[in-house]
PDB file of N, CA and C in Angstrom:
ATOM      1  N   UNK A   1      22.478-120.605 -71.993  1.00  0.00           N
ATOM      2  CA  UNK A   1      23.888-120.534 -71.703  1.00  0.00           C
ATOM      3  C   UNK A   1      24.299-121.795 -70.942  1.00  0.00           C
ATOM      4  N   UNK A   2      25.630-122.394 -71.269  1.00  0.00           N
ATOM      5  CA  UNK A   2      25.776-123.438 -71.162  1.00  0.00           C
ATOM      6  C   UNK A   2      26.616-122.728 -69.654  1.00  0.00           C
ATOM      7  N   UNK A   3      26.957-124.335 -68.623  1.00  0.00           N
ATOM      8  CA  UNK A   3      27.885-124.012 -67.708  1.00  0.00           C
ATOM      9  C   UNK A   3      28.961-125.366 -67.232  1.00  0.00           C
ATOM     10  N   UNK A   4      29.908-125.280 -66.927  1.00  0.00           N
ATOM     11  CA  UNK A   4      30.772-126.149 -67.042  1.00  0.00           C
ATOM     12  C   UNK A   4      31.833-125.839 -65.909  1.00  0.00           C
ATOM     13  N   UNK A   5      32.362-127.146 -65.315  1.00  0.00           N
ATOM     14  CA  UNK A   5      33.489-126.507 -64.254  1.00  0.00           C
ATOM     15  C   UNK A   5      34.613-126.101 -64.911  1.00  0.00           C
ATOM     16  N   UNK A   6      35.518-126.110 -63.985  1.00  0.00           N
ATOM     17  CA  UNK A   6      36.691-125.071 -64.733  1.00  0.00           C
ATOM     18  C   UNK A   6      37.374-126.599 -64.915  1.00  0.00           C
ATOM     19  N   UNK A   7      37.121-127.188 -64.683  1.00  0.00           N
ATOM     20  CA  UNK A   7      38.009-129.023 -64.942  1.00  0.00           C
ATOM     21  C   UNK A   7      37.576-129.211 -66.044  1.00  0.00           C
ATOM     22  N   UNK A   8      36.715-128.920 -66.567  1.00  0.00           N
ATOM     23  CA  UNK A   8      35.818-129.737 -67.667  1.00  0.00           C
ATOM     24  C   UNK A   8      36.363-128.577 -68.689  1.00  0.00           C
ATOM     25  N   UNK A   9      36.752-127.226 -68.316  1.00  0.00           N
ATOM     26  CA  UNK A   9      36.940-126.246 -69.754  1.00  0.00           C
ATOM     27  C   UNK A   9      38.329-127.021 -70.118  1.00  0.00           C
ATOM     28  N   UNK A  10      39.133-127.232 -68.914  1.00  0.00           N
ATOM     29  CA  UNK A  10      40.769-126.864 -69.545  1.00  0.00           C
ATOM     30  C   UNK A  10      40.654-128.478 -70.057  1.00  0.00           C
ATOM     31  N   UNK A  11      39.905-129.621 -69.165  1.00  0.00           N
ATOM     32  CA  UNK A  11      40.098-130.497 -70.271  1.00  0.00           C
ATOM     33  C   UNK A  11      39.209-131.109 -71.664  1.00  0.00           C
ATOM     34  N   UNK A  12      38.701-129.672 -71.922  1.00  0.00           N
ATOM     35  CA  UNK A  12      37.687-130.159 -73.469  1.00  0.00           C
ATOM     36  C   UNK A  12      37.979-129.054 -73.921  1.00  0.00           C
ATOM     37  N   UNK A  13      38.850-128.353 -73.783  1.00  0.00           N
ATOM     38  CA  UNK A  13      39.069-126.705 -74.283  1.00  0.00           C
ATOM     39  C   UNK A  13      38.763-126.665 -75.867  1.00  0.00           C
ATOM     40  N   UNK A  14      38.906-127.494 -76.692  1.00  0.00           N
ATOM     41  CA  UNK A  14      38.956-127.531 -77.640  1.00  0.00           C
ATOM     42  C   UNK A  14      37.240-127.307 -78.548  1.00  0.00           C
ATOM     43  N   UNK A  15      36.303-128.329 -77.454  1.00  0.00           N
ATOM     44  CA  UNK A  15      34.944-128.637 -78.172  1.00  0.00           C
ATOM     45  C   UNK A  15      34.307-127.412 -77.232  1.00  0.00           C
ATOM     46  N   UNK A  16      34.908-126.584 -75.984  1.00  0.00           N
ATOM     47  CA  UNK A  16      34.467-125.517 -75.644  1.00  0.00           C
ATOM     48  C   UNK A  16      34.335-124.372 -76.448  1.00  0.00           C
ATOM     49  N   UNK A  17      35.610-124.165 -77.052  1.00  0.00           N
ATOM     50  CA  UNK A  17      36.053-123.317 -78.030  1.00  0.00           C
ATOM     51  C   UNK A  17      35.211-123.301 -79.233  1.00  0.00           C
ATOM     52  N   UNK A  18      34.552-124.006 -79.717  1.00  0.00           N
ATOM     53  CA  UNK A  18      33.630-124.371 -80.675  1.00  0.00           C
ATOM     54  C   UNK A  18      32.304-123.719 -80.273  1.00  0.00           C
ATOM     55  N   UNK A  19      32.077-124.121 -78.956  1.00  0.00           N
ATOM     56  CA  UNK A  19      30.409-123.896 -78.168  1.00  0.00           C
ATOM     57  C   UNK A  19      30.927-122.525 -78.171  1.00  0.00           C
ATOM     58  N   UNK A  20      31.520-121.551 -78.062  1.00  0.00           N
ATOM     59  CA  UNK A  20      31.872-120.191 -77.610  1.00  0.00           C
ATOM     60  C   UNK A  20      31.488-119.623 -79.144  1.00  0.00           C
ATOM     61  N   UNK A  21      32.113-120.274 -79.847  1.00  0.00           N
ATOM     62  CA  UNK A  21      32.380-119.481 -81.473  1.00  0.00           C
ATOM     63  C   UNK A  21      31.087-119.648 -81.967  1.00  0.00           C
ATOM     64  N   UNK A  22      30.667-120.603 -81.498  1.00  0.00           N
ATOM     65  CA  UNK A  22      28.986-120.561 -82.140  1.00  0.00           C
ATOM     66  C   UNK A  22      28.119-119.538 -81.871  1.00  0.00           C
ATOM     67  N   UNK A  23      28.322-118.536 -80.772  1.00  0.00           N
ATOM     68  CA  UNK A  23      27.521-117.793 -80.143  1.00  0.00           C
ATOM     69  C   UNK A  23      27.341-117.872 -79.282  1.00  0.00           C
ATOM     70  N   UNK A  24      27.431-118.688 -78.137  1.00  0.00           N
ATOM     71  CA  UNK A  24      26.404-119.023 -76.963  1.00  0.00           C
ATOM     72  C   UNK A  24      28.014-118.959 -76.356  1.00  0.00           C
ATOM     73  N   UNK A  25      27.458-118.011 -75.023  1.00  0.00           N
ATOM     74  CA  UNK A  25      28.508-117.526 -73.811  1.00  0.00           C
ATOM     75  C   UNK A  25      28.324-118.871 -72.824  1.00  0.00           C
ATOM     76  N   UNK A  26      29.337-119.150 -72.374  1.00  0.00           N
ATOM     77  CA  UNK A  26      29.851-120.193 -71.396  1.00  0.00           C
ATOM     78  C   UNK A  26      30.317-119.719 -70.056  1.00  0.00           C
ATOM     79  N   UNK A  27      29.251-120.346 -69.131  1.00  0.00           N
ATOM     80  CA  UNK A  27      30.036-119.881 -67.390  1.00  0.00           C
ATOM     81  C   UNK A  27      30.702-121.128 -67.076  1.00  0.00           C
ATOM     82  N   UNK A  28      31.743-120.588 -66.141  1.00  0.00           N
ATOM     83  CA  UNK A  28      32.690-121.396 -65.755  1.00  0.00           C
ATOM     84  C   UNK A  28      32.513-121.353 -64.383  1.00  0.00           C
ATOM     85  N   UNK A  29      32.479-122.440 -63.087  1.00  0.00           N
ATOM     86  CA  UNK A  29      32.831-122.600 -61.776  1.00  0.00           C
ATOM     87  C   UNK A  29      33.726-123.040 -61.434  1.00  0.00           C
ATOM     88  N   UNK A  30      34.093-122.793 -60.123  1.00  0.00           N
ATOM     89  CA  UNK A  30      35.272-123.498 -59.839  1.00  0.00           C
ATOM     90  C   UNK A  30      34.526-123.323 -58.576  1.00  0.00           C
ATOM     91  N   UNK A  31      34.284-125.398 -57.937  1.00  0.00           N
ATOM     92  CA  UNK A  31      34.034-125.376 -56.853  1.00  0.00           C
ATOM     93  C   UNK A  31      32.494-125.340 -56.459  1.00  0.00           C
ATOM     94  N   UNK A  32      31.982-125.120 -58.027  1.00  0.00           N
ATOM     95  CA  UNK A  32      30.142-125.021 -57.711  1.00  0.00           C
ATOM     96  C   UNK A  32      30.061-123.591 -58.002  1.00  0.00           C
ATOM     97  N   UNK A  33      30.886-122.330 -57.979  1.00  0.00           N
ATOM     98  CA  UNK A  33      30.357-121.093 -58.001  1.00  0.00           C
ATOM     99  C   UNK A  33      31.236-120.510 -59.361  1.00  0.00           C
ATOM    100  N   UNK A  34      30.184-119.939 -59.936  1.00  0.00           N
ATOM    101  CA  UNK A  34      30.317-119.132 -60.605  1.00  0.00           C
ATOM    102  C   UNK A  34      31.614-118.128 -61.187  1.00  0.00           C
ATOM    103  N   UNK A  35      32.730-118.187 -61.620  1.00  0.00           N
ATOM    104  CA  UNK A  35      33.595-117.430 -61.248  1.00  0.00           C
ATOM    105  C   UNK A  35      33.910-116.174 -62.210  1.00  0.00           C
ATOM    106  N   UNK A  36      33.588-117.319 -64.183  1.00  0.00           N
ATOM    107  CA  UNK A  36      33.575-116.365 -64.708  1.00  0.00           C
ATOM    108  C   UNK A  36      32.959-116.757 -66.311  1.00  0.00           C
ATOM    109  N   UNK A  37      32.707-116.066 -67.342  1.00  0.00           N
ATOM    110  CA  UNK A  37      32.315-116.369 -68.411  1.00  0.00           C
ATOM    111  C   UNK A  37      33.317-116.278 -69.610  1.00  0.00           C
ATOM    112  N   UNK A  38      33.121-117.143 -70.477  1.00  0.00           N
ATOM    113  CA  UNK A  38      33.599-117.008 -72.349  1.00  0.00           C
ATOM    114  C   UNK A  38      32.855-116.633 -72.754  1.00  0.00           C
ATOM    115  N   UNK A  39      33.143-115.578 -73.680  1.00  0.00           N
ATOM    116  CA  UNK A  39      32.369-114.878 -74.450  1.00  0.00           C
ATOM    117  C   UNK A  39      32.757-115.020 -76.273  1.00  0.00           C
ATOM    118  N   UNK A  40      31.885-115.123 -76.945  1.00  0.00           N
ATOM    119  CA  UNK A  40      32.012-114.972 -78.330  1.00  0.00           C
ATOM    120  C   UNK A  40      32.749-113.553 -78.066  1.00  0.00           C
ATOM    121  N   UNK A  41      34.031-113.270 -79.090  1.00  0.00           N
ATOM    122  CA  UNK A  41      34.478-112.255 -79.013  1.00  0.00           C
ATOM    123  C   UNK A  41      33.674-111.005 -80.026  1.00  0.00           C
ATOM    124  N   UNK A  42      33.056-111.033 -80.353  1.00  0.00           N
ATOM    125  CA  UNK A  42      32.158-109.878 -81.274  1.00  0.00           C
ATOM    126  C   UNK A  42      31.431-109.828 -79.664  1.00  0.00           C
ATOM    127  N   UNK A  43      30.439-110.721 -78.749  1.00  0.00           N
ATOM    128  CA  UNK A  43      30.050-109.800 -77.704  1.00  0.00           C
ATOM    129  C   UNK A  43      30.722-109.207 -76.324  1.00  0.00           C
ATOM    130  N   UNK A  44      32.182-109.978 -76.393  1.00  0.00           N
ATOM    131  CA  UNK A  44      32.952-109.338 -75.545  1.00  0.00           C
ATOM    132  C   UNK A  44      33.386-108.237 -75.749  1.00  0.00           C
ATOM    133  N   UNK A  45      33.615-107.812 -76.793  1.00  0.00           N
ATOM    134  CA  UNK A  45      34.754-106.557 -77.348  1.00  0.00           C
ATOM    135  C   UNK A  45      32.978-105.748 -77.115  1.00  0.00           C
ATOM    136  N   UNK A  46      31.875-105.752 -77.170  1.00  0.00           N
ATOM    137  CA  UNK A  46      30.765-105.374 -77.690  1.00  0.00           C
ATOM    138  C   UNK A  46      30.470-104.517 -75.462  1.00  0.00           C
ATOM    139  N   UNK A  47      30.609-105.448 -74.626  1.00  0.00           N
ATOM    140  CA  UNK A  47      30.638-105.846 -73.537  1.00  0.00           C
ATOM    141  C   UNK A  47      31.716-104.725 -73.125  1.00  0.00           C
ATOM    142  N   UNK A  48      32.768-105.056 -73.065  1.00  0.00           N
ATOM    143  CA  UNK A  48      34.240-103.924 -72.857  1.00  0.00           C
ATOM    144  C   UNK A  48      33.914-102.534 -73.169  1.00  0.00           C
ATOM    145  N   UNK A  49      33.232-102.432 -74.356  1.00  0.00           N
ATOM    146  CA  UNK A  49      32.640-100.824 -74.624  1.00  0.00           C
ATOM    147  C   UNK A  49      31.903-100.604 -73.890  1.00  0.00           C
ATOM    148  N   UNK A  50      30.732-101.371 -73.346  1.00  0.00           N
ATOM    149  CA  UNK A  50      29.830-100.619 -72.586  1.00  0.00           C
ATOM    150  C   UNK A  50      31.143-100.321 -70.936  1.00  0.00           C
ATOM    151  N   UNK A  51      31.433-101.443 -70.693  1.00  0.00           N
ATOM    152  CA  UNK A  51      32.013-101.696 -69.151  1.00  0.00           C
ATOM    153  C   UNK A  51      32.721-100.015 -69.310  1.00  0.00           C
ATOM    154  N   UNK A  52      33.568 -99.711 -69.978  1.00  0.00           N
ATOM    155  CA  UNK A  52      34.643 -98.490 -70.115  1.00  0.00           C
ATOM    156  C   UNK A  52      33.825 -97.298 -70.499  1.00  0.00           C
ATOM    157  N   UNK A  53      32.899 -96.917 -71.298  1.00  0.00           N
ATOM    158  CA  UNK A  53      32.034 -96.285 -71.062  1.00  0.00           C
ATOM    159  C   UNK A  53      31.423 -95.781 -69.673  1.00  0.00           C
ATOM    160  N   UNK A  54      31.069 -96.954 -68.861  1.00  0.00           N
ATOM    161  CA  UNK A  54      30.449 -96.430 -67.906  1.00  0.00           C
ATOM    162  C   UNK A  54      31.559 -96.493 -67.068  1.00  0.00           C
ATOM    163  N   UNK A  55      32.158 -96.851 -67.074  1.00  0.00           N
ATOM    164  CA  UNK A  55      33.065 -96.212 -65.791  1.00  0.00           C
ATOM    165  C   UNK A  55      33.973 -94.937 -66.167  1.00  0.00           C
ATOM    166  N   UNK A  56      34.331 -94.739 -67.746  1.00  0.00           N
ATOM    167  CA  UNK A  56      34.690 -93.388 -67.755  1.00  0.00           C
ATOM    168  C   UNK A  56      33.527 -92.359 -67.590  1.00  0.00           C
ATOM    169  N   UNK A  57      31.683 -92.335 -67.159  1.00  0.00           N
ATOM    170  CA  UNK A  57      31.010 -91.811 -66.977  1.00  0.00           C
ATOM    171  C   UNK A  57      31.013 -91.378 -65.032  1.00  0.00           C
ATOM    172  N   UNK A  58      31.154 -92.579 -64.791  1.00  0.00           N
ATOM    173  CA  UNK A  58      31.494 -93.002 -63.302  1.00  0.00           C
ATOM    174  C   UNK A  58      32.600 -91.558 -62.779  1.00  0.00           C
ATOM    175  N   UNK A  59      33.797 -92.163 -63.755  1.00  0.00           N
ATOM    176  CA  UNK A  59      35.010 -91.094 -63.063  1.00  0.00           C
ATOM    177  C   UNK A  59      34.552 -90.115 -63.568  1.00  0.00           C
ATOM    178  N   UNK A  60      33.630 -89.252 -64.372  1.00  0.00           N
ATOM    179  CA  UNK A  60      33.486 -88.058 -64.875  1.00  0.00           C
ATOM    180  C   UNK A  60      32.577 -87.477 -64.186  1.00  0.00           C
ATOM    181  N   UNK A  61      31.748 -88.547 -62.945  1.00  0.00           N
ATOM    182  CA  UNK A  61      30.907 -87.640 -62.358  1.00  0.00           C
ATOM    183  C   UNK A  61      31.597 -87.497 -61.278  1.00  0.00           C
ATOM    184  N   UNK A  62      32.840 -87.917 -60.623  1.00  0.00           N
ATOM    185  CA  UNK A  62      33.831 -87.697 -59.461  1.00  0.00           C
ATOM    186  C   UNK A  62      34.209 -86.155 -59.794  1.00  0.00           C
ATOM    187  N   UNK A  63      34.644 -86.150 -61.034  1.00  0.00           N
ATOM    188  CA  UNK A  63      35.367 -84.644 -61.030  1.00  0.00           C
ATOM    189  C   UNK A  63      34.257 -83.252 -60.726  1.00  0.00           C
ATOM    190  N   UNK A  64      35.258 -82.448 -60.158  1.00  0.00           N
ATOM    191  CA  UNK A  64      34.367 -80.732 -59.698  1.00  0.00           C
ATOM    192  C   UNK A  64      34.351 -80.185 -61.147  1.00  0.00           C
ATOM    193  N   UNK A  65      33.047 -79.673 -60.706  1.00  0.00           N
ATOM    194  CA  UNK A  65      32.043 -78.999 -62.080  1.00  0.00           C
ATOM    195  C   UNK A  65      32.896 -77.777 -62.172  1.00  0.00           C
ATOM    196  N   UNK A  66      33.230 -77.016 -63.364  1.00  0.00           N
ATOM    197  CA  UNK A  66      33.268 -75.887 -63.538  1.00  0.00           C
ATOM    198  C   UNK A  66      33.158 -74.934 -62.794  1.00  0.00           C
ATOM    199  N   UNK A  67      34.265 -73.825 -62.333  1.00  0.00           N
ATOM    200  CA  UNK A  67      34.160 -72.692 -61.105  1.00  0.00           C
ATOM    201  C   UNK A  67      33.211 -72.100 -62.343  1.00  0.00           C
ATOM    202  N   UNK A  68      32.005 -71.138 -61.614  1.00  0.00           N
ATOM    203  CA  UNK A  68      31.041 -70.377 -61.920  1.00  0.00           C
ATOM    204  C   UNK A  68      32.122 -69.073 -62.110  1.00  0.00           C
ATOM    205  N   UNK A  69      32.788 -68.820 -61.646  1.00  0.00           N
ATOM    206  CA  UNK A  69      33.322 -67.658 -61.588  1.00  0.00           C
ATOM    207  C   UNK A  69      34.731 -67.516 -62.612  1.00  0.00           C
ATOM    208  N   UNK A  70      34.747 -68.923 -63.210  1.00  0.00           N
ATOM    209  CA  UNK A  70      35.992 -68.777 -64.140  1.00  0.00           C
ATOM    210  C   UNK A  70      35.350 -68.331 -65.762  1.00  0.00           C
ATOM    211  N   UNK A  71      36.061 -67.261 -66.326  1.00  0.00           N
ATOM    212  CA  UNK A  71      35.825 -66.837 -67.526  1.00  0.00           C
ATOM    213  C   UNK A  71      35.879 -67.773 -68.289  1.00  0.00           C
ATOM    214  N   UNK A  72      35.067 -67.296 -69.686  1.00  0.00           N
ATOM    215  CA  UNK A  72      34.140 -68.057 -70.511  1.00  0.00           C
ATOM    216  C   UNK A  72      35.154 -67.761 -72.001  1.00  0.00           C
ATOM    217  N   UNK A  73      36.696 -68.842 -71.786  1.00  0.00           N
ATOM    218  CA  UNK A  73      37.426 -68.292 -73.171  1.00  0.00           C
ATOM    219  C   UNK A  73      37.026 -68.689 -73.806  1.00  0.00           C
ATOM    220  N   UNK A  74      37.496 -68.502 -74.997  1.00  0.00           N
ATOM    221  CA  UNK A  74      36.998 -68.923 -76.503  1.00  0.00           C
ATOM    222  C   UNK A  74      38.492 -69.626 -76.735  1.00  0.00           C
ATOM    223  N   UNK A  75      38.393 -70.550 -77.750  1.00  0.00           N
ATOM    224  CA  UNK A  75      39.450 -71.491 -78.006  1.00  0.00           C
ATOM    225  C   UNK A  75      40.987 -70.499 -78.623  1.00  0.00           C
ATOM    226  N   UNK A  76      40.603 -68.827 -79.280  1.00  0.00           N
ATOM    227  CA  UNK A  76      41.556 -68.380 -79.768  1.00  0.00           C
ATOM    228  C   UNK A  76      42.343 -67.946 -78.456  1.00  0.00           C
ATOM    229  N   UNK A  77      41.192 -67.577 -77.541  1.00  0.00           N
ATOM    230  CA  UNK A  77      42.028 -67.038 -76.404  1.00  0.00           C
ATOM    231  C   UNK A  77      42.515 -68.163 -75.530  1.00  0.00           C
ATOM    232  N   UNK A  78      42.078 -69.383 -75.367  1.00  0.00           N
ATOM    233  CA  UNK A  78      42.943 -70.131 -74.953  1.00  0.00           C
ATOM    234  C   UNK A  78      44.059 -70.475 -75.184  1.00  0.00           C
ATOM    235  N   UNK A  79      43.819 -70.614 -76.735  1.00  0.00           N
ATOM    236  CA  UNK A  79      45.807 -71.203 -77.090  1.00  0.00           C
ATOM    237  C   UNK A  79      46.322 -70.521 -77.319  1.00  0.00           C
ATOM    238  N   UNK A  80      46.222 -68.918 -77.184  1.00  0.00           N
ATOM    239  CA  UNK A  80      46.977 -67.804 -76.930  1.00  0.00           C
ATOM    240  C   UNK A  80      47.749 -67.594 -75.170  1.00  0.00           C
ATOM    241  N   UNK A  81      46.805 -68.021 -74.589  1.00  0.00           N
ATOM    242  CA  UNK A  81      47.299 -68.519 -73.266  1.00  0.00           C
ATOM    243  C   UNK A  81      48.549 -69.588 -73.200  1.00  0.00           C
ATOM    244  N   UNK A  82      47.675 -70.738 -74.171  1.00  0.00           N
ATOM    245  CA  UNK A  82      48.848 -71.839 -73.924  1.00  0.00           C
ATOM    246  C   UNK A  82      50.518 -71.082 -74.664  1.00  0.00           C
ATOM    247  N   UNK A  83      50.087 -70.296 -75.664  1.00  0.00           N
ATOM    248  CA  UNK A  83      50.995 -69.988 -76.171  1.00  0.00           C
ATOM    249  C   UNK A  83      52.035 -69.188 -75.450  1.00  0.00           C
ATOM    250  N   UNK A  84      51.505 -68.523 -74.784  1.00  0.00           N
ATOM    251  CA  UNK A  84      52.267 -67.171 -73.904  1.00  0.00           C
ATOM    252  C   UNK A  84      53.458 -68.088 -73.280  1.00  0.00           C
ATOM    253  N   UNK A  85      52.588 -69.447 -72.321  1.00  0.00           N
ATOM    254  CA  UNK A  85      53.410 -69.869 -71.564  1.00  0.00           C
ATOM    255  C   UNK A  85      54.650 -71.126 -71.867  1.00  0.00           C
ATOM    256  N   UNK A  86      54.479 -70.921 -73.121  1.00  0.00           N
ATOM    257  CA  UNK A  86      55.605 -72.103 -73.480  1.00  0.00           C
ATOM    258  C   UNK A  86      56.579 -71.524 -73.466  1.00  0.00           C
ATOM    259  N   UNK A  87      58.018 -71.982 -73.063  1.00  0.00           N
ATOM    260  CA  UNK A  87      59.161 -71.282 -73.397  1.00  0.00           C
ATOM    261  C   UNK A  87      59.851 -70.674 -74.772  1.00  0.00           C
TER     262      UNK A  87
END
């Protein structure tokens, strides 16, 4: 993986854009550190699934488990419920 300052992307953006499309992810600094990467977009979009995945796993382990004590409907008796209460 190649790395490059952030001076050097915006002024070669063009032959960057090339190094990206080829495959090979590009870090960017600003200042000597690290700030952020280009990604070939087949492994970004690839990248975004995992990231949202795990954080909709993340928020799913925040939520309270199931009351033990709440009945066990079945889907007819649920949307018979939902049904009751619509106007």
């Amino acid at each position: 993986m190649k790395t490059m300052s952030s001076a050097e992307v915006q002024n070669h953006f063009g032959s960057i854009s090339n190094i990206v499309k080829s495959g090979e992810p590009l870090a960017v600094t600003q200042y000597g550190t690290p700030t952020m990467m280009i990604l070939p977009y087949e492994l970004a979009t690839e990248a975004l699934k995992d990231y949202n995945a795990r954080k909709f796993a993340e928020f799913m382990d925040t939520m309270p488990s199931a009351n033990a004590d709440a009945p066990n409907l079945t889907l007819d008796q649920i949307n018979s419920l939902v049904h009751e209460l619509r106007p």
